[in-house]
PDB file of N, CA and C in Angstrom:
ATOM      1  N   UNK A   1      92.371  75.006  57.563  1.00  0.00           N
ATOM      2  CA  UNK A   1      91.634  76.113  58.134  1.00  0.00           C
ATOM      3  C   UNK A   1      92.447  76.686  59.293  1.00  0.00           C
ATOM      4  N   UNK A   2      92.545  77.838  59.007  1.00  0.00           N
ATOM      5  CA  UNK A   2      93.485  78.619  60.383  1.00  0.00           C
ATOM      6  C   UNK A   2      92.816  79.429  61.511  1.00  0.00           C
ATOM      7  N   UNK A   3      93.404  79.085  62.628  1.00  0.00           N
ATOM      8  CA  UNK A   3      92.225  79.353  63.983  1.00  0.00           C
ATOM      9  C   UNK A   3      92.658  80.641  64.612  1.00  0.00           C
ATOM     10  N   UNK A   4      91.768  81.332  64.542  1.00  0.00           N
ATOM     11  CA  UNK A   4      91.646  82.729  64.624  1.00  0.00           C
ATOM     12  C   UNK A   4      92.349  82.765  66.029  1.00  0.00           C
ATOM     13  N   UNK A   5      93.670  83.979  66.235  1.00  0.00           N
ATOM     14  CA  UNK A   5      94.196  84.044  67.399  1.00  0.00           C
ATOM     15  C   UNK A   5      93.182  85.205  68.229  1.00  0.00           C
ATOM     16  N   UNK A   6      93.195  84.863  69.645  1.00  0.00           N
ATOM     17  CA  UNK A   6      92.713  85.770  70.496  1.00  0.00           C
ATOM     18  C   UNK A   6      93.139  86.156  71.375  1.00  0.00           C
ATOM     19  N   UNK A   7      92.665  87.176  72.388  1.00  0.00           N
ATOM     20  CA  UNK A   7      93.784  87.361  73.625  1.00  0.00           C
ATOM     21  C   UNK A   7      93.619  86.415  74.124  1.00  0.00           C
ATOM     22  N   UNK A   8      92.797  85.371  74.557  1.00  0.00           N
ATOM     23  CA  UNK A   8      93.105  84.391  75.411  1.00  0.00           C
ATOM     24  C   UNK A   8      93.918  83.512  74.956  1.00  0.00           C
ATOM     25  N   UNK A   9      93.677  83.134  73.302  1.00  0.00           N
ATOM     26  CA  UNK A   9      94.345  81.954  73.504  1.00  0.00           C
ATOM     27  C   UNK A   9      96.268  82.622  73.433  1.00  0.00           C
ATOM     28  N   UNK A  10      96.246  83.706  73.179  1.00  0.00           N
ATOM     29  CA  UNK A  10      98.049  83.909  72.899  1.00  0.00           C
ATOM     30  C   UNK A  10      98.717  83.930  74.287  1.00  0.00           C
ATOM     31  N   UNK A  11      97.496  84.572  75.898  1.00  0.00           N
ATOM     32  CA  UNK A  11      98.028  84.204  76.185  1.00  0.00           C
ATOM     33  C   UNK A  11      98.311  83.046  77.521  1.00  0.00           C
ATOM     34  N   UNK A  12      97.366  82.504  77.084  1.00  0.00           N
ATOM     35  CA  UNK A  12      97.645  80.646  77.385  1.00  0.00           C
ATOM     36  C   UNK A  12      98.862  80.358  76.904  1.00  0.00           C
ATOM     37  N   UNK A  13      99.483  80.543  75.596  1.00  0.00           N
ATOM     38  CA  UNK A  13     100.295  80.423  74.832  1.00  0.00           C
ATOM     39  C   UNK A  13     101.811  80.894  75.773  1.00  0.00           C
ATOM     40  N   UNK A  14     101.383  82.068  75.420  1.00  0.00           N
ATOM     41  CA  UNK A  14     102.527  82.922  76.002  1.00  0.00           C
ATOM     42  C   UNK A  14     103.005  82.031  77.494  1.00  0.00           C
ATOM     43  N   UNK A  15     102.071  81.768  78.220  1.00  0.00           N
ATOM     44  CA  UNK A  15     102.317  81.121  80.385  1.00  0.00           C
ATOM     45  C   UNK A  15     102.820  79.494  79.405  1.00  0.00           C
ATOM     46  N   UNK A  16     102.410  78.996  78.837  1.00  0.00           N
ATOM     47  CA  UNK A  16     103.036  77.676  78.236  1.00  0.00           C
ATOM     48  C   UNK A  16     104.192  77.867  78.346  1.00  0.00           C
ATOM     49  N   UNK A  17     104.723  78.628  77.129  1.00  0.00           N
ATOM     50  CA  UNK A  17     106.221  78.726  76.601  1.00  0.00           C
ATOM     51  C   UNK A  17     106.925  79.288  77.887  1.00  0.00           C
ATOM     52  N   UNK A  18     106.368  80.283  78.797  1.00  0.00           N
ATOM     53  CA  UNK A  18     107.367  81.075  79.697  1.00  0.00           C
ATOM     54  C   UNK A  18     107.501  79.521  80.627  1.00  0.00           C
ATOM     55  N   UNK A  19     106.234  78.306  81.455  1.00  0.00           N
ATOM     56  CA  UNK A  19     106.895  77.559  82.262  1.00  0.00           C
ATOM     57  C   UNK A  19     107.722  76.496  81.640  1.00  0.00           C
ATOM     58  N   UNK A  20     107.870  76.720  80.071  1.00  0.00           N
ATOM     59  CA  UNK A  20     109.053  76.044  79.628  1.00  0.00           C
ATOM     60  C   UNK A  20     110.319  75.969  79.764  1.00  0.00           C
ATOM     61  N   UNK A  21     110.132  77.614  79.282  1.00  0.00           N
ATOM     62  CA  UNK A  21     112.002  78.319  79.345  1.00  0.00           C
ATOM     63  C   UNK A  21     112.118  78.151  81.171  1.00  0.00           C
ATOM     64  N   UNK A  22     110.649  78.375  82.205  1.00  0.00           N
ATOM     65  CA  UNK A  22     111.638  78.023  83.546  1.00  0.00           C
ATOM     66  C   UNK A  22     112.269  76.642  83.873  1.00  0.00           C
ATOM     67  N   UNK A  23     111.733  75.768  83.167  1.00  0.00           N
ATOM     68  CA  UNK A  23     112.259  74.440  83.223  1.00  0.00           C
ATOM     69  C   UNK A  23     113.214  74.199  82.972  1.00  0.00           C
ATOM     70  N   UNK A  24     114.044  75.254  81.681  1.00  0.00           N
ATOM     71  CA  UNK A  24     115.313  74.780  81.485  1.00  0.00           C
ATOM     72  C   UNK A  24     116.431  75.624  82.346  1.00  0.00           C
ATOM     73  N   UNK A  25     115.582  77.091  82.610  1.00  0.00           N
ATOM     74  CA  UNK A  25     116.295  77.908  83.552  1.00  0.00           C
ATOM     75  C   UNK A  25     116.808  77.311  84.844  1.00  0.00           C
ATOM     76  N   UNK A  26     115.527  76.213  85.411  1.00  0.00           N
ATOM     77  CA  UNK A  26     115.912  75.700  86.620  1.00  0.00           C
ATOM     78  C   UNK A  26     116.992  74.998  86.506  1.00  0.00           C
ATOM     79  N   UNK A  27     116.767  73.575  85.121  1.00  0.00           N
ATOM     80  CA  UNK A  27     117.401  72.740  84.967  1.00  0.00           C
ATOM     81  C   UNK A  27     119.800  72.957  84.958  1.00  0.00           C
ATOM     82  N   UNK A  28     119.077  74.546  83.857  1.00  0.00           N
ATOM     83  CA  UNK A  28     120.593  74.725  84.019  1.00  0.00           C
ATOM     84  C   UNK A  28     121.302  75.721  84.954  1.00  0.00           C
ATOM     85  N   UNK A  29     120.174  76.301  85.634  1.00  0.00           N
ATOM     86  CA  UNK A  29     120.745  77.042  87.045  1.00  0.00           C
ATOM     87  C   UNK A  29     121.268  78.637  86.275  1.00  0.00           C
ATOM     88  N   UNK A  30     120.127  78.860  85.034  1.00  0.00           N
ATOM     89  CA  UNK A  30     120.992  79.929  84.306  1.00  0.00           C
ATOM     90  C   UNK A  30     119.445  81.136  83.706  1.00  0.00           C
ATOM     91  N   UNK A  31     119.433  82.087  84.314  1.00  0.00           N
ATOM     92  CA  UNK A  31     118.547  83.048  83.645  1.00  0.00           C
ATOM     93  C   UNK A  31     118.789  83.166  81.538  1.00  0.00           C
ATOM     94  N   UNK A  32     117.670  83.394  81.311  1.00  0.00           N
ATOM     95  CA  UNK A  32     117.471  82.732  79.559  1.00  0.00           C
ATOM     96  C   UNK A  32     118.598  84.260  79.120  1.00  0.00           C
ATOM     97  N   UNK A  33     118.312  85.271  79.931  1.00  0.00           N
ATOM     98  CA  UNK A  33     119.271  86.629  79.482  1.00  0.00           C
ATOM     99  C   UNK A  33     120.680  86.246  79.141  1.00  0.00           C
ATOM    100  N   UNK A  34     121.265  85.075  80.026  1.00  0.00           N
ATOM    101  CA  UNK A  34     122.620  85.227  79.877  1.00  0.00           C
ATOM    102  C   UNK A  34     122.389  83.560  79.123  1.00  0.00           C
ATOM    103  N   UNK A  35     121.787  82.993  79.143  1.00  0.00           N
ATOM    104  CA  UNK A  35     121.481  81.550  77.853  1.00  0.00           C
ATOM    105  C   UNK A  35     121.728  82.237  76.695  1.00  0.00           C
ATOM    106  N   UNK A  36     121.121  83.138  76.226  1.00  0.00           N
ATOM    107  CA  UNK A  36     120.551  83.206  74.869  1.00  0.00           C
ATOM    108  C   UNK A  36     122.373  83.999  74.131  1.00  0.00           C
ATOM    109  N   UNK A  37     122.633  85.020  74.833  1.00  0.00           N
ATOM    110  CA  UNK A  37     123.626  85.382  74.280  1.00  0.00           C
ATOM    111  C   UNK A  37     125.237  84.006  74.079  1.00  0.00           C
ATOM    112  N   UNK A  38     125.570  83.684  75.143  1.00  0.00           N
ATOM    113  CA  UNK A  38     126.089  82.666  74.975  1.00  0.00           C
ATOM    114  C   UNK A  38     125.589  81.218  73.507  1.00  0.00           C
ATOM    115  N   UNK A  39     124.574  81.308  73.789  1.00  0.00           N
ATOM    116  CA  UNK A  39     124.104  80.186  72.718  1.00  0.00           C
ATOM    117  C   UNK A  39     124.523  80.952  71.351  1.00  0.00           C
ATOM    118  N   UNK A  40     123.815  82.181  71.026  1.00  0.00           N
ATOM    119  CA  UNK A  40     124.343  82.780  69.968  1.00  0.00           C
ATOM    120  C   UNK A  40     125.516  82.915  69.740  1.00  0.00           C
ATOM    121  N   UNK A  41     126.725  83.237  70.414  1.00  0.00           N
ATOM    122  CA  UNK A  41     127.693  83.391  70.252  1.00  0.00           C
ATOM    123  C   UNK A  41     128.400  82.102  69.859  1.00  0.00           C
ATOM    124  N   UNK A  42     127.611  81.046  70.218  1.00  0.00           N
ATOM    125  CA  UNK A  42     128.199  79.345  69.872  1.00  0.00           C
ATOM    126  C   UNK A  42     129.205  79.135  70.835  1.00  0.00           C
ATOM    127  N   UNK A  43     129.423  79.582  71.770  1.00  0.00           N
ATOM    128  CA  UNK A  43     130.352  79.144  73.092  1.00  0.00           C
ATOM    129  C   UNK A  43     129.735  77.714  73.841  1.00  0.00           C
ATOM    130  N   UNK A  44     128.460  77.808  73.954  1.00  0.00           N
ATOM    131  CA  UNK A  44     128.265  76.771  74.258  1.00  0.00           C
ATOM    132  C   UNK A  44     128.428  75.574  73.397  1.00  0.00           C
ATOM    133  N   UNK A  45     128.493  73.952  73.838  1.00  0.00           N
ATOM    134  CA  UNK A  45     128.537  72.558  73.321  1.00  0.00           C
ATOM    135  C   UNK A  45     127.451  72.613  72.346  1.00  0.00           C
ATOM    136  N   UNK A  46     127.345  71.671  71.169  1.00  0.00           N
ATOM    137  CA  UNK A  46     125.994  70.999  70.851  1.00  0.00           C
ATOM    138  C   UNK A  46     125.230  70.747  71.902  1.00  0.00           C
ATOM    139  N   UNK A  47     123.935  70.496  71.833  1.00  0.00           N
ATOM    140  CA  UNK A  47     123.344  69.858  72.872  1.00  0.00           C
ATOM    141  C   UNK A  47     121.264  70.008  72.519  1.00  0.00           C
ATOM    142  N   UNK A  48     120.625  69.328  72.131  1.00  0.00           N
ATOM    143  CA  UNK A  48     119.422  69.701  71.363  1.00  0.00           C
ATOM    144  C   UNK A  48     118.857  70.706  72.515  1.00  0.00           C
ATOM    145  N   UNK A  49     118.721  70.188  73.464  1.00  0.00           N
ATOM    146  CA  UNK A  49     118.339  70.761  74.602  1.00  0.00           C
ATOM    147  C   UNK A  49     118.274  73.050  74.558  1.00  0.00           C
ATOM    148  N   UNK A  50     119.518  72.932  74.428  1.00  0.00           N
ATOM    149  CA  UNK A  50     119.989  74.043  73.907  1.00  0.00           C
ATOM    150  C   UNK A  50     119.101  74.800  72.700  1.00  0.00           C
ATOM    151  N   UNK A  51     118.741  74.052  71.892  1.00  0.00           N
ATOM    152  CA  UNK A  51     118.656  74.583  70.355  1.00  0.00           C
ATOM    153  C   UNK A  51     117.123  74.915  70.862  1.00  0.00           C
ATOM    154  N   UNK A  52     116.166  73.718  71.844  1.00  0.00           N
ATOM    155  CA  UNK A  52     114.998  74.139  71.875  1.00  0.00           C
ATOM    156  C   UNK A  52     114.336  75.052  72.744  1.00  0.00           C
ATOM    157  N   UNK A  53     115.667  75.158  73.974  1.00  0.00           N
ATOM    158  CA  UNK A  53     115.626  76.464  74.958  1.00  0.00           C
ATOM    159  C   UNK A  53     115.273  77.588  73.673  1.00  0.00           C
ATOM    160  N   UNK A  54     116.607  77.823  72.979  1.00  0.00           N
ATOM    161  CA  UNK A  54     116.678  78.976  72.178  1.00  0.00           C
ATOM    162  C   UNK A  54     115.385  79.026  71.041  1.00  0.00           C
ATOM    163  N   UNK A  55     114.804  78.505  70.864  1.00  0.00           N
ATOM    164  CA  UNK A  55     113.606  77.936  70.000  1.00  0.00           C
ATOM    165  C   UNK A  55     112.297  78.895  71.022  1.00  0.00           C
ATOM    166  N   UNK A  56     112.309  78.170  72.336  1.00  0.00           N
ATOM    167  CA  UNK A  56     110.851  78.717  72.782  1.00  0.00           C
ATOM    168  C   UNK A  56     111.738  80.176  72.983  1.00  0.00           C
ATOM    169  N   UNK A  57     112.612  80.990  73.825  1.00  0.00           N
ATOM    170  CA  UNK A  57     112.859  82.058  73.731  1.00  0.00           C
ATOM    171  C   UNK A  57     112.289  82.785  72.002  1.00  0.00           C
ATOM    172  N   UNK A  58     112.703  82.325  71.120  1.00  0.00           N
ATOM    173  CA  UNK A  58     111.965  83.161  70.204  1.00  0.00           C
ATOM    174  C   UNK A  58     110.449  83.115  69.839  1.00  0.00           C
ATOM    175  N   UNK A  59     110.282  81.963  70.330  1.00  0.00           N
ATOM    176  CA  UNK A  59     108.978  81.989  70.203  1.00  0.00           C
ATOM    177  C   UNK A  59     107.783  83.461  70.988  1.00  0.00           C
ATOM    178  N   UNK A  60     108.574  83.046  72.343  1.00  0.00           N
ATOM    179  CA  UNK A  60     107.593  83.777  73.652  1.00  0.00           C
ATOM    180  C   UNK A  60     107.975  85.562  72.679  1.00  0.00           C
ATOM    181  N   UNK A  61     109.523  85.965  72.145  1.00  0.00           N
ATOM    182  CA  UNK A  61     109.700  87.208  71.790  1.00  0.00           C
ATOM    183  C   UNK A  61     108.625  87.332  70.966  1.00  0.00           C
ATOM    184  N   UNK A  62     108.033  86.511  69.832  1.00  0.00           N
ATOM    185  CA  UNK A  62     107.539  86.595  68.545  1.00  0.00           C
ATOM    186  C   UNK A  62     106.186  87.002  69.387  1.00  0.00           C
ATOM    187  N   UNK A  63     105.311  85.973  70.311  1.00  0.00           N
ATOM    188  CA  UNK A  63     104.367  86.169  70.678  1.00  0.00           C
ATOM    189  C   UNK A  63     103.845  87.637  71.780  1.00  0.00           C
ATOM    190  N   UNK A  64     105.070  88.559  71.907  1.00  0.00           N
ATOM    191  CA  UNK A  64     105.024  89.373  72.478  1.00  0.00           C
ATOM    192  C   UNK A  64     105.051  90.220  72.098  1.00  0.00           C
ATOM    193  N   UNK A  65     105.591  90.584  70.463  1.00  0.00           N
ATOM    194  CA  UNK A  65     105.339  91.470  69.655  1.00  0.00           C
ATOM    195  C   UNK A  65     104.204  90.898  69.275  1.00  0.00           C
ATOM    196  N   UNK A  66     103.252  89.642  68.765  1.00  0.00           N
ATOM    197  CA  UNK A  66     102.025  89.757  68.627  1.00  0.00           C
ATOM    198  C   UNK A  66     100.703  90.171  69.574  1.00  0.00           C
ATOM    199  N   UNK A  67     101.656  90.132  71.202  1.00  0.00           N
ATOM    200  CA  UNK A  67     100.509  90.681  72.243  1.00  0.00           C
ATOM    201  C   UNK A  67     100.047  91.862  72.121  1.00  0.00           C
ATOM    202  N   UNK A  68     101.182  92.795  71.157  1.00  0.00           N
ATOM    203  CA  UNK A  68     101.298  94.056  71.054  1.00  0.00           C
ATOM    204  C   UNK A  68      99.677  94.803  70.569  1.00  0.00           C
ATOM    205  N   UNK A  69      99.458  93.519  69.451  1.00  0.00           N
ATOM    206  CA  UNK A  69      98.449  94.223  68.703  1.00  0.00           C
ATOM    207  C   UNK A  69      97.202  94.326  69.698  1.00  0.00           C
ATOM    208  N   UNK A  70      97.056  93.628  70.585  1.00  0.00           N
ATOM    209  CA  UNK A  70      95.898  93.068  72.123  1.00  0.00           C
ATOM    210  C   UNK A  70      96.211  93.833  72.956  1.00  0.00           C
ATOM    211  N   UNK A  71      97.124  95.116  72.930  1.00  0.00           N
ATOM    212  CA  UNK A  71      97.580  95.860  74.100  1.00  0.00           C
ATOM    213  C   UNK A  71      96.037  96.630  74.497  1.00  0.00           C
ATOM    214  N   UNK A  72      95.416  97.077  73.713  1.00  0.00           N
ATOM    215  CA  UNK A  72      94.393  98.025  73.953  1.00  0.00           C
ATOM    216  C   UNK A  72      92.835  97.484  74.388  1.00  0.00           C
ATOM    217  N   UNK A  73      92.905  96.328  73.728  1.00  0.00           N
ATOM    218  CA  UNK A  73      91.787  95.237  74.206  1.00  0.00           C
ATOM    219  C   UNK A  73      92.082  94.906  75.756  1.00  0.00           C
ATOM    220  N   UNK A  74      93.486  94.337  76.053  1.00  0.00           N
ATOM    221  CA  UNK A  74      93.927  94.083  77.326  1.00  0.00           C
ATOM    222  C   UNK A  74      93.848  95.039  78.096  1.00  0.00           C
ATOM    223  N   UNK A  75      94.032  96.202  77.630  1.00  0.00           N
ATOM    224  CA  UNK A  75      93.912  97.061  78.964  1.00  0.00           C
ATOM    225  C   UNK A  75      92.046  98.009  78.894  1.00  0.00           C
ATOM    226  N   UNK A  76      91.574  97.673  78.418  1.00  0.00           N
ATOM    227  CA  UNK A  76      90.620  98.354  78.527  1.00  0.00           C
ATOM    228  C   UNK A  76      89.801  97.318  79.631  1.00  0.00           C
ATOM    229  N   UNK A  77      90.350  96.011  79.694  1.00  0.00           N
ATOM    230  CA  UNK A  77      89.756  94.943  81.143  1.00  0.00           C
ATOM    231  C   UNK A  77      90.424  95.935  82.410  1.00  0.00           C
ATOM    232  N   UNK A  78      91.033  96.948  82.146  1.00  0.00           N
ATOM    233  CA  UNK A  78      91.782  97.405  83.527  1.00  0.00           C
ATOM    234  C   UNK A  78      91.241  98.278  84.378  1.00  0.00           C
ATOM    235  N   UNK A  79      90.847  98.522  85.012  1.00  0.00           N
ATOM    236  CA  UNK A  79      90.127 100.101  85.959  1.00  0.00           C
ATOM    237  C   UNK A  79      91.452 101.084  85.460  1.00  0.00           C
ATOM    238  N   UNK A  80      90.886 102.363  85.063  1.00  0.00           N
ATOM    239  CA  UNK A  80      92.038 103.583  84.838  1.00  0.00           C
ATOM    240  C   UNK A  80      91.635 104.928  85.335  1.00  0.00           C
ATOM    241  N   UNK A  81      92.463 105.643  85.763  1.00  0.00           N
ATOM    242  CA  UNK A  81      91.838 107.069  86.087  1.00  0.00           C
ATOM    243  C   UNK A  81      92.359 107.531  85.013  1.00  0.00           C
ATOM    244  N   UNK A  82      91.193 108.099  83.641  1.00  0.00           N
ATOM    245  CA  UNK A  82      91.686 109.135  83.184  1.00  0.00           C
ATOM    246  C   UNK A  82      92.587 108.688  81.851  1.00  0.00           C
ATOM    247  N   UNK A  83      92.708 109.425  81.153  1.00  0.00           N
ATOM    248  CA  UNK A  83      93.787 109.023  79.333  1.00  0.00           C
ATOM    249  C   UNK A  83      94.755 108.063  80.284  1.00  0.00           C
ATOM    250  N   UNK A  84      95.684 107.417  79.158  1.00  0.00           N
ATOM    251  CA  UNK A  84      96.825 106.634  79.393  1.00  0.00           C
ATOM    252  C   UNK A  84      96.820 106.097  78.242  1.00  0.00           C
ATOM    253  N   UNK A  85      98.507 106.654  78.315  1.00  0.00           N
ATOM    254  CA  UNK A  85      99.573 106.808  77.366  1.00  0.00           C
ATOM    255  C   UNK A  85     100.451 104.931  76.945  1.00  0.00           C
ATOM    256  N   UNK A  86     100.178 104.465  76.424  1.00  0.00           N
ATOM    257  CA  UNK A  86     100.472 102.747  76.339  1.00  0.00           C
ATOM    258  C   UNK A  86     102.228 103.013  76.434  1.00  0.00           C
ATOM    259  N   UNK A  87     102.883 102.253  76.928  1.00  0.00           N
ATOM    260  CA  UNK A  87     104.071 102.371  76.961  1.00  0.00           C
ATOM    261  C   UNK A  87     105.017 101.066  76.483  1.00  0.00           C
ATOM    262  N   UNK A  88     106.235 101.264  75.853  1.00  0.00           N
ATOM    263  CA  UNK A  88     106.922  99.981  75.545  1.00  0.00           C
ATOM    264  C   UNK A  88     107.335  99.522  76.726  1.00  0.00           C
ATOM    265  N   UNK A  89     106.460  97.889  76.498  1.00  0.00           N
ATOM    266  CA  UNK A  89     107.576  97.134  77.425  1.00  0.00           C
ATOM    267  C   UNK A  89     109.276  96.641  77.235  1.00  0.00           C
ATOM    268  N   UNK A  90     109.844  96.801  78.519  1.00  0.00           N
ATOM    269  CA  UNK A  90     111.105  96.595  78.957  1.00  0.00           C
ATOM    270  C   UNK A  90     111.425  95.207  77.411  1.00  0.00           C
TER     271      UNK A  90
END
């Protein structure tokens, strides 16, 4: 039986995975921007550590194109003056 996603739980989800990737950010003294390309490129060693950094990074991407579909639910919790235009995030 598959458990219906909601905004809350994706993003519980989502603050999980992000104080993950800071754990390894801290650990290796390295923002995930300049991790991820390096890892892809295979410059870096083996190292599992590595493989599961690059693991939650796709994860949190995947779950952020799924926040996408919650953009309008999420913001209608917001006070607004007036129309507004949803914009891509960075």
């Amino acid at each position: 039986m598959s458990q219906e996603i909601t905004l809350e739980s994706l993003l519980e989800d989502l603050h999980g995975i992000e104080l993950e990737i800071q754990e390894y950010e801290k650990k290796y003294k390295l923002l995930s921007c300049y991790f991820l390309p390096l890892y892809d490129a295979g410059i870096l060693e083996e190292n599992h550590n590595f493989g599961d950094w690059a693991a939650l990074l796709e994860m949190r991407s995947k779950r952020i194109e799924l926040f996408k579909q919650f953009l309008p639910k999420a913001m209608s919790n917001l006070p607004m003056n007036g129309a507004v235009q949803i914009l891509e995030a960075a």
